[in-house]
N, C-alpha and C. Protein backbone atom coordinates (compact mmCIF):
# COMPACT_ATOMS: atom_id res chain seq x y z
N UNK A 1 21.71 102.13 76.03
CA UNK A 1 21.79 103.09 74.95
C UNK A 1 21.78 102.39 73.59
N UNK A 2 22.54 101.30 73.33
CA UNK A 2 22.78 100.75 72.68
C UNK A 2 21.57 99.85 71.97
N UNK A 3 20.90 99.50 73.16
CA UNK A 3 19.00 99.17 72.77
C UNK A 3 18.22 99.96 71.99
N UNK A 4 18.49 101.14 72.49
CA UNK A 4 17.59 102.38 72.25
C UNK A 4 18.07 102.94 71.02
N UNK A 5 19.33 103.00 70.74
CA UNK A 5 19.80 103.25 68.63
C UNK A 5 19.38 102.15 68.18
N UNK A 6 19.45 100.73 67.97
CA UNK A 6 18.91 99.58 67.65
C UNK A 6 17.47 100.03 67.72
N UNK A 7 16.58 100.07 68.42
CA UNK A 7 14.88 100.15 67.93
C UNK A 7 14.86 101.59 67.01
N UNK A 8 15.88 102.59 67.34
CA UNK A 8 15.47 104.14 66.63
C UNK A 8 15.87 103.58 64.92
N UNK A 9 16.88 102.62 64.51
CA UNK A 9 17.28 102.64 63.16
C UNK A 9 16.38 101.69 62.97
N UNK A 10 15.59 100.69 63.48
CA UNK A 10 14.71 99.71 63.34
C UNK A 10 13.37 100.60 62.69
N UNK A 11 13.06 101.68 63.70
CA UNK A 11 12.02 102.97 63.32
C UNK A 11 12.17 103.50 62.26
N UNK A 12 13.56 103.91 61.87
CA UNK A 12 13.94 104.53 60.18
C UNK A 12 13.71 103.53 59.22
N UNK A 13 13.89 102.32 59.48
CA UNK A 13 13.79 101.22 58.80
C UNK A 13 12.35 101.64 57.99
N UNK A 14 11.58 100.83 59.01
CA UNK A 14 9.91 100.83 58.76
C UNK A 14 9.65 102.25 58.01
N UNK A 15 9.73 103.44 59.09
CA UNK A 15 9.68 104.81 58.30
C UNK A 15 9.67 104.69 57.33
N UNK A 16 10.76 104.66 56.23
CA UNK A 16 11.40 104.95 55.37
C UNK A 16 11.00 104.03 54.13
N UNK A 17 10.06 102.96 54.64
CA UNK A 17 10.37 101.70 53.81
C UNK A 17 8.88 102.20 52.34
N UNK A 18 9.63 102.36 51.47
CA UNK A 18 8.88 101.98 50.02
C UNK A 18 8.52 100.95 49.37
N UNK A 19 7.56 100.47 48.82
CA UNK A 19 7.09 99.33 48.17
C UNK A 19 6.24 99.51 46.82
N UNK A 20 6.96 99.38 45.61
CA UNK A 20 6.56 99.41 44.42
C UNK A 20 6.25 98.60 43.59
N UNK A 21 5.57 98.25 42.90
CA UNK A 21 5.24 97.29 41.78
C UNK A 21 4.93 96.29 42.12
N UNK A 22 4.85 95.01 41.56
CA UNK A 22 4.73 93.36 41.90
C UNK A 22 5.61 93.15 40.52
N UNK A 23 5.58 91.64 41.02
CA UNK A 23 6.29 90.83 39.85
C UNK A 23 5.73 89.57 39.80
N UNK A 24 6.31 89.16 38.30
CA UNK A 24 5.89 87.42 37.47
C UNK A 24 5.54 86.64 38.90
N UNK A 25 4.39 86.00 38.96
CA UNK A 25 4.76 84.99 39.73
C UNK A 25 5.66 83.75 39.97
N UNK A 26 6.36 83.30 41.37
CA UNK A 26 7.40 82.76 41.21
C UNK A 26 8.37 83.31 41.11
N UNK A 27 8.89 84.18 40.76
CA UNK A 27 10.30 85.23 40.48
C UNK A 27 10.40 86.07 42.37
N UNK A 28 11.49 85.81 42.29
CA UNK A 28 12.50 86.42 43.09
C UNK A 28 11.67 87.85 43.42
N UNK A 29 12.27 87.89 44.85
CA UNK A 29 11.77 89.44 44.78
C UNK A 29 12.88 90.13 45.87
N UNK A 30 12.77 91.03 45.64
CA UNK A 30 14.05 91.94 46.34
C UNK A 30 13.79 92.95 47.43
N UNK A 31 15.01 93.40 48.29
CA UNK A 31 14.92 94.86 48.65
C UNK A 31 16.30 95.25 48.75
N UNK A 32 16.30 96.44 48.55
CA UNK A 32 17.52 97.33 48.43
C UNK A 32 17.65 98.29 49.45
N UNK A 33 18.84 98.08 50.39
CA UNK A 33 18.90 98.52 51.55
C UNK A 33 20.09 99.65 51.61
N UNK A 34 19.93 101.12 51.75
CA UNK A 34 20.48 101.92 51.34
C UNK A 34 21.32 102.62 52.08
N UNK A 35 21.54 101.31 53.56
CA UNK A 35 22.79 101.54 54.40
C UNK A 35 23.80 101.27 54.37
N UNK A 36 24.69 101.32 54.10
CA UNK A 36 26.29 100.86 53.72
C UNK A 36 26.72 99.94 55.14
N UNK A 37 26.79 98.90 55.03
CA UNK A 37 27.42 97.75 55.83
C UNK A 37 28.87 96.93 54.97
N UNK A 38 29.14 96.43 55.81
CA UNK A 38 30.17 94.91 55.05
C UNK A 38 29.53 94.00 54.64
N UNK A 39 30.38 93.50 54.30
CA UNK A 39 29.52 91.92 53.48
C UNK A 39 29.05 91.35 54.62
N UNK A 40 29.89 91.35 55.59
CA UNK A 40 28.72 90.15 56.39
C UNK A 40 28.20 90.32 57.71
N UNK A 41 27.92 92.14 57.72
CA UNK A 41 26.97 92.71 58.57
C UNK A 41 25.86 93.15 57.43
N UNK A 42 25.89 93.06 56.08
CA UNK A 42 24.94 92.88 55.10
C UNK A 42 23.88 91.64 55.27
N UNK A 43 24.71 90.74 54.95
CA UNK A 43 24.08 89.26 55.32
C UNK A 43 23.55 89.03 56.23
N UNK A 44 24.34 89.76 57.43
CA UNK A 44 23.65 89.31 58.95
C UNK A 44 22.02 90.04 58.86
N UNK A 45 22.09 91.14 58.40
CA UNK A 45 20.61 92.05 58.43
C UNK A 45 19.44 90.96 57.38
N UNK A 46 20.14 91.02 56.21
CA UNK A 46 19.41 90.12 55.63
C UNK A 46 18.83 88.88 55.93
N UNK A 47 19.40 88.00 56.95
CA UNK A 47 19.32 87.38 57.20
C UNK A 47 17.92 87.36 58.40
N UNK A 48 18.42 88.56 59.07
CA UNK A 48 17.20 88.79 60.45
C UNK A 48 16.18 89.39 59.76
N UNK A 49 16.07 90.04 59.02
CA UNK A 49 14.93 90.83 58.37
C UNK A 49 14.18 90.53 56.65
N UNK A 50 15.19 89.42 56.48
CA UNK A 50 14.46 89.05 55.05
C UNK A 50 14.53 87.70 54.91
N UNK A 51 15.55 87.68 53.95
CA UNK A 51 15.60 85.59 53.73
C UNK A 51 17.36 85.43 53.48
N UNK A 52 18.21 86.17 52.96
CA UNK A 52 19.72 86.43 52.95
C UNK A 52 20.02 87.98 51.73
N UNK A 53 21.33 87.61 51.49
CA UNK A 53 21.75 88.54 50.73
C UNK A 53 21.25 88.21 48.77
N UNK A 54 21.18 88.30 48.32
CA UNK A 54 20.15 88.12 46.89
C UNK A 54 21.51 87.37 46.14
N UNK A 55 20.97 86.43 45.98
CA UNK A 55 21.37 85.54 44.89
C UNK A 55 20.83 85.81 43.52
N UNK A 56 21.56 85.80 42.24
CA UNK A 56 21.73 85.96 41.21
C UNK A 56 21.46 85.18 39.88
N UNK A 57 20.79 83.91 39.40
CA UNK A 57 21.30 82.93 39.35
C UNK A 57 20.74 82.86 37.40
N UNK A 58 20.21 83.44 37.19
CA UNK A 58 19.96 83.58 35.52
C UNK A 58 19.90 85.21 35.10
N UNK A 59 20.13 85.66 33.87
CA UNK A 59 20.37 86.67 33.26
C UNK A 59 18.95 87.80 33.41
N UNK A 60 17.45 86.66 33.89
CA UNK A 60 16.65 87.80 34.06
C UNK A 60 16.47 88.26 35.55
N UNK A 61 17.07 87.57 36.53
CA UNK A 61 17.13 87.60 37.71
C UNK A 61 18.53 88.94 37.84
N UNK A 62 19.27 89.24 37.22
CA UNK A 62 20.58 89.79 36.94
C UNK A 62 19.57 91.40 36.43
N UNK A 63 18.75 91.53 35.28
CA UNK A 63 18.20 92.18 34.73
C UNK A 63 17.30 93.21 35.99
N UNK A 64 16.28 92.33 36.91
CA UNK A 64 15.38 92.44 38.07
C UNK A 64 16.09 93.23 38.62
N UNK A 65 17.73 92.71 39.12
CA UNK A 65 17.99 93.04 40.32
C UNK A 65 18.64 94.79 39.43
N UNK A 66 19.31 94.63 38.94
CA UNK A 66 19.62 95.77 37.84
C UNK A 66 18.20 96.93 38.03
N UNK A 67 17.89 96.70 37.65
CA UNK A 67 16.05 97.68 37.52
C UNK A 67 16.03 98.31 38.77
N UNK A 68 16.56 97.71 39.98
CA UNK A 68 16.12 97.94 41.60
C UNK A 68 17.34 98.88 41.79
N UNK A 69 18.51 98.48 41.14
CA UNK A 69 19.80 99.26 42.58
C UNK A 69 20.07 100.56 41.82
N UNK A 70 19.22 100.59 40.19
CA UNK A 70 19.76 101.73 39.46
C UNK A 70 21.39 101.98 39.44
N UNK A 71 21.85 103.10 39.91
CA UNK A 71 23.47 103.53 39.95
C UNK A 71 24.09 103.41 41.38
N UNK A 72 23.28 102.28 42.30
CA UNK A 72 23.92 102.22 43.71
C UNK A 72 24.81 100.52 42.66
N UNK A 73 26.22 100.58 43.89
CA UNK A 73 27.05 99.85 44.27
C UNK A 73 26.58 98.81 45.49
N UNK A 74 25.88 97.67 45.06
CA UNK A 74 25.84 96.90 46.24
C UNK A 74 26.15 95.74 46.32
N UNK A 75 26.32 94.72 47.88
CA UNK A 75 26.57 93.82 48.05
C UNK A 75 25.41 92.72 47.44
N UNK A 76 26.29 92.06 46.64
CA UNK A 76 25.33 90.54 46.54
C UNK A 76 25.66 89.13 47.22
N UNK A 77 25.06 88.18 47.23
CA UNK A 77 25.66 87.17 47.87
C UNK A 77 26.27 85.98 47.82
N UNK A 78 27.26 86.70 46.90
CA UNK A 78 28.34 85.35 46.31
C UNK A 78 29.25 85.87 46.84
N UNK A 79 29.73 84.88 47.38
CA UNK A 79 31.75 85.11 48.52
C UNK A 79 32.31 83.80 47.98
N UNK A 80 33.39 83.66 48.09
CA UNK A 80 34.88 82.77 47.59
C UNK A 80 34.88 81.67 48.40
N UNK A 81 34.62 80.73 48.03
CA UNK A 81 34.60 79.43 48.94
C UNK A 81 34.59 78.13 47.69
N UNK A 82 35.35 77.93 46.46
CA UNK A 82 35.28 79.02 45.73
C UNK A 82 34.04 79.52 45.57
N UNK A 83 33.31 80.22 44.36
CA UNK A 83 32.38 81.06 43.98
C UNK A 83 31.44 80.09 44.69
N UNK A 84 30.72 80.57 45.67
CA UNK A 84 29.36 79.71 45.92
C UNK A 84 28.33 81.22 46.43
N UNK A 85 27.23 80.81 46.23
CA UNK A 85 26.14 81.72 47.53
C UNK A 85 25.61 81.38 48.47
N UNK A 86 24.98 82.01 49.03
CA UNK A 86 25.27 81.97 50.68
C UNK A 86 24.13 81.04 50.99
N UNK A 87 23.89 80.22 49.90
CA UNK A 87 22.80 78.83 50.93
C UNK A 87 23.83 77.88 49.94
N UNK A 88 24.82 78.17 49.70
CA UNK A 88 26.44 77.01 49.45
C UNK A 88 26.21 76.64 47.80
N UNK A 89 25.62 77.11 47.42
CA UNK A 89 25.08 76.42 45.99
C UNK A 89 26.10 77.28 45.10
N UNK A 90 26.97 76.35 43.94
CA UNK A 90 27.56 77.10 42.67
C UNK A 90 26.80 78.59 42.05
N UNK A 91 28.09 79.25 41.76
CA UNK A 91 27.75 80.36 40.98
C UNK A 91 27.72 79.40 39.43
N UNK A 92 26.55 79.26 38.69
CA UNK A 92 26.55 79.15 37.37
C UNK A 92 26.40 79.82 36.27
N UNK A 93 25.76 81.14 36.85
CA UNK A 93 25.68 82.35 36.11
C UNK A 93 26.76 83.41 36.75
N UNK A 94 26.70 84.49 35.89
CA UNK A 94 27.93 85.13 36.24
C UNK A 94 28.27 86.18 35.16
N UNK A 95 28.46 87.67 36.25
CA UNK A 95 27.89 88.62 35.35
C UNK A 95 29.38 89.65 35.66
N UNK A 96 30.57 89.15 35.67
CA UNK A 96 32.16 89.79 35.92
C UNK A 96 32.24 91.30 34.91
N UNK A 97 32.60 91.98 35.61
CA UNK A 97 33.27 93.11 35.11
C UNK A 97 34.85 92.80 34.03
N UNK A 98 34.73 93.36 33.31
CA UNK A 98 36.39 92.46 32.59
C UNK A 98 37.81 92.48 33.43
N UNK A 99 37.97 91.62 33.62
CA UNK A 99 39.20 90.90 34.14
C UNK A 99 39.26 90.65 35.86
N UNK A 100 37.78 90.23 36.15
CA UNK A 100 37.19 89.79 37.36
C UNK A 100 36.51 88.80 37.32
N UNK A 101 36.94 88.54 38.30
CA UNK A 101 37.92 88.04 39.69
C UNK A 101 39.27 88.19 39.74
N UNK A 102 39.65 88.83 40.33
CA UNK A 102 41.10 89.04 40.20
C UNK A 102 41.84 88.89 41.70
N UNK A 103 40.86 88.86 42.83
CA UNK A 103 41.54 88.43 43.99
C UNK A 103 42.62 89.83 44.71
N UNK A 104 42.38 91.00 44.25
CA UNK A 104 43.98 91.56 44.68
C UNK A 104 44.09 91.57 46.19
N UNK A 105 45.48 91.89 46.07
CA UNK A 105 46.27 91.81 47.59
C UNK A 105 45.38 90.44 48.12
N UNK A 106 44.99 89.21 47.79
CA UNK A 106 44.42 88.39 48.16
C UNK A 106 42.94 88.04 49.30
N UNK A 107 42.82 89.36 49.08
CA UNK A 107 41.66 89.74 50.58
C UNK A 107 40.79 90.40 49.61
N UNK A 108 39.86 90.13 48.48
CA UNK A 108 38.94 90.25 47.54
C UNK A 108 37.78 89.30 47.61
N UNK A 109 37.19 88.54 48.72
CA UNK A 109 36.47 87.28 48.70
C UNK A 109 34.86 87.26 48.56
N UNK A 110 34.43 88.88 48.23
CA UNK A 110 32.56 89.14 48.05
C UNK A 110 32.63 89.61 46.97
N UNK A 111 31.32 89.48 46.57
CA UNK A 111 31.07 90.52 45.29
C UNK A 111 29.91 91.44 45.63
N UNK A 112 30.37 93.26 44.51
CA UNK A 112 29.24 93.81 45.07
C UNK A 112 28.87 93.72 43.05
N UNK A 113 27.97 94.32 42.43
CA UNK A 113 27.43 94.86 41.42
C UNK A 113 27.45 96.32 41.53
N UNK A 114 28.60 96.35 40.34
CA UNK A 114 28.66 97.56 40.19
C UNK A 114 27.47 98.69 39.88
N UNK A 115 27.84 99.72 39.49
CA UNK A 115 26.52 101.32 39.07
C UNK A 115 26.76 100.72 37.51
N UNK A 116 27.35 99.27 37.19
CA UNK A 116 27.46 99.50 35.44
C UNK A 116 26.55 97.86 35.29
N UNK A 117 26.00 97.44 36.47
CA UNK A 117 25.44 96.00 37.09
C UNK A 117 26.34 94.85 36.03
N UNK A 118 27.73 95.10 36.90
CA UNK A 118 28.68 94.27 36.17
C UNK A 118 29.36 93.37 37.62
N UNK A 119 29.67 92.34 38.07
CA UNK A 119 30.02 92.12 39.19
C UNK A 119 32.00 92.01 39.37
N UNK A 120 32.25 92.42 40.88
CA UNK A 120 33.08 92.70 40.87
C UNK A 120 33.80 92.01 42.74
N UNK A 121 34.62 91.25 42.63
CA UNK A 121 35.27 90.87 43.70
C UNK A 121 36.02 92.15 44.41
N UNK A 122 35.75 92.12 45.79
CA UNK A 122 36.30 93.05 46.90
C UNK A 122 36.43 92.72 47.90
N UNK A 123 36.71 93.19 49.23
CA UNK A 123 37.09 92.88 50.30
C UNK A 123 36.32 92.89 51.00
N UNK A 124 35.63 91.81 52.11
CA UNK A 124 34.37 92.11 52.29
C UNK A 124 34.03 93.23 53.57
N UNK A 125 35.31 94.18 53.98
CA UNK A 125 35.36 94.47 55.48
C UNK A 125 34.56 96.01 54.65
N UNK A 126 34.71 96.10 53.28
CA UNK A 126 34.44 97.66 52.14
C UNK A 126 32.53 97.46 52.76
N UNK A 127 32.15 98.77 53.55
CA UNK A 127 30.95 99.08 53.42
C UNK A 127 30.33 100.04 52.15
N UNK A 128 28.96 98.83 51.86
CA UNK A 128 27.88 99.24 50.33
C UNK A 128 27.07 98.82 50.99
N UNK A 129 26.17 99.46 50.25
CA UNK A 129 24.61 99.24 50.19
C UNK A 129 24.77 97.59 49.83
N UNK A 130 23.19 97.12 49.85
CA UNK A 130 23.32 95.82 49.42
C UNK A 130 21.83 95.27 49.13
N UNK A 131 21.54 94.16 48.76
CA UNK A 131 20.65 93.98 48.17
C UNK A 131 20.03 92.53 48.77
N UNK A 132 19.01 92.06 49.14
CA UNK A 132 18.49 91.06 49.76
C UNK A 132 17.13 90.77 49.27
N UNK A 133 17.52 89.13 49.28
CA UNK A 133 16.58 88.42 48.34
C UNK A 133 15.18 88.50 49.82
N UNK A 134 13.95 88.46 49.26
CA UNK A 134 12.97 88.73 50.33
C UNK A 134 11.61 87.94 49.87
N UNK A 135 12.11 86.73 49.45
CA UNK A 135 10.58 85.87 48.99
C UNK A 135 9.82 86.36 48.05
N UNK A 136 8.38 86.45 47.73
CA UNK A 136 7.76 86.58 46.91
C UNK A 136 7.18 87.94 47.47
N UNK A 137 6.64 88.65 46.76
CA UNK A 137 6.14 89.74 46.82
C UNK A 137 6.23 91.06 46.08
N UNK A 138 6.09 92.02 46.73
CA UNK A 138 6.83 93.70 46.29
C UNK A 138 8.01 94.26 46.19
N UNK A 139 8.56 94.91 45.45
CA UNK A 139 9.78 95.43 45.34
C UNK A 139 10.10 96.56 46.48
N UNK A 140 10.97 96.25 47.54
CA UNK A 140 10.73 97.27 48.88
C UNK A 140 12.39 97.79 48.64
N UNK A 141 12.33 99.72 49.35
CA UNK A 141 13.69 100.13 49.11
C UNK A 141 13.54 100.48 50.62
N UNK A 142 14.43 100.34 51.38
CA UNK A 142 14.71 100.81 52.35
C UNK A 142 16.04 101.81 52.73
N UNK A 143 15.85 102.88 53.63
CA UNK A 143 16.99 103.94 53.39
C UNK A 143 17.45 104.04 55.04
């Protein structure tokens, strides 16, 4: 049974999947996945179906990803180790909501981007949408 929901949401996947615009060559390219997972059943998808969860790493890459999620809340892929992303490399850019990072109740260790594309530490077990970096190409939304 469990096979058979796995290929049917695999089917909505494809179904469903939009592809708009191109971009600069060389620049990042995205998709925005409009199923609410955890941080690191986010990552895990990203991981099988794209390249990981979207790294962030200059103000026009921040701008890009902004343009794509509109007023969704999603996961990006910086977690607390301290601040690194998920191929281990420093956060050097960094786009905090005011008075974030704040860690509460100490179980705050992902960040999603807020509907205000301000970033914000949470818990990573909180299911959002999320956002995954996907090589070069088209801007794809998946629902």
């Amino acid at each position: 049974m469990s096979v058979l929901i796995e290929s049917f949401n695999h089917f909505l996947f494809i179904l469903f999947l939009f592809c708009t615009g191109s971009t600069e060559p060389g620049s990042k390219n995205y998709s925005l996945v409009l199923t609410s997972m955890s941080w690191e059943d986010a990552r895990s998808h990203c991981k099988q179906h794209f390249t990981d969860l979207a790294m962030i790493e200059d103000e026009s890459e921040n701008t890009a990803v902004a343009s794509i999620i509109s007023s969704y809340t999603v996961w990006i892929g910086l977690y607390r180790q301290p601040w690194r992303w998920t191929d281990g490399s420093a956060s050097s850019f960094t786009n905090w909501y005011p008075g974030r990072p704040n860690n509460c109740a100490s179980v705050q260790h992902c960040v999603y981007e807020n509907n205000n594309h301000e970033w914000n530490d949470y818990s990573c077990s909180y299911a959002a949408r999320f956002i995954c970096h996907r090589g070069k190409g088209n801007v794809c939304m998946y629902k």
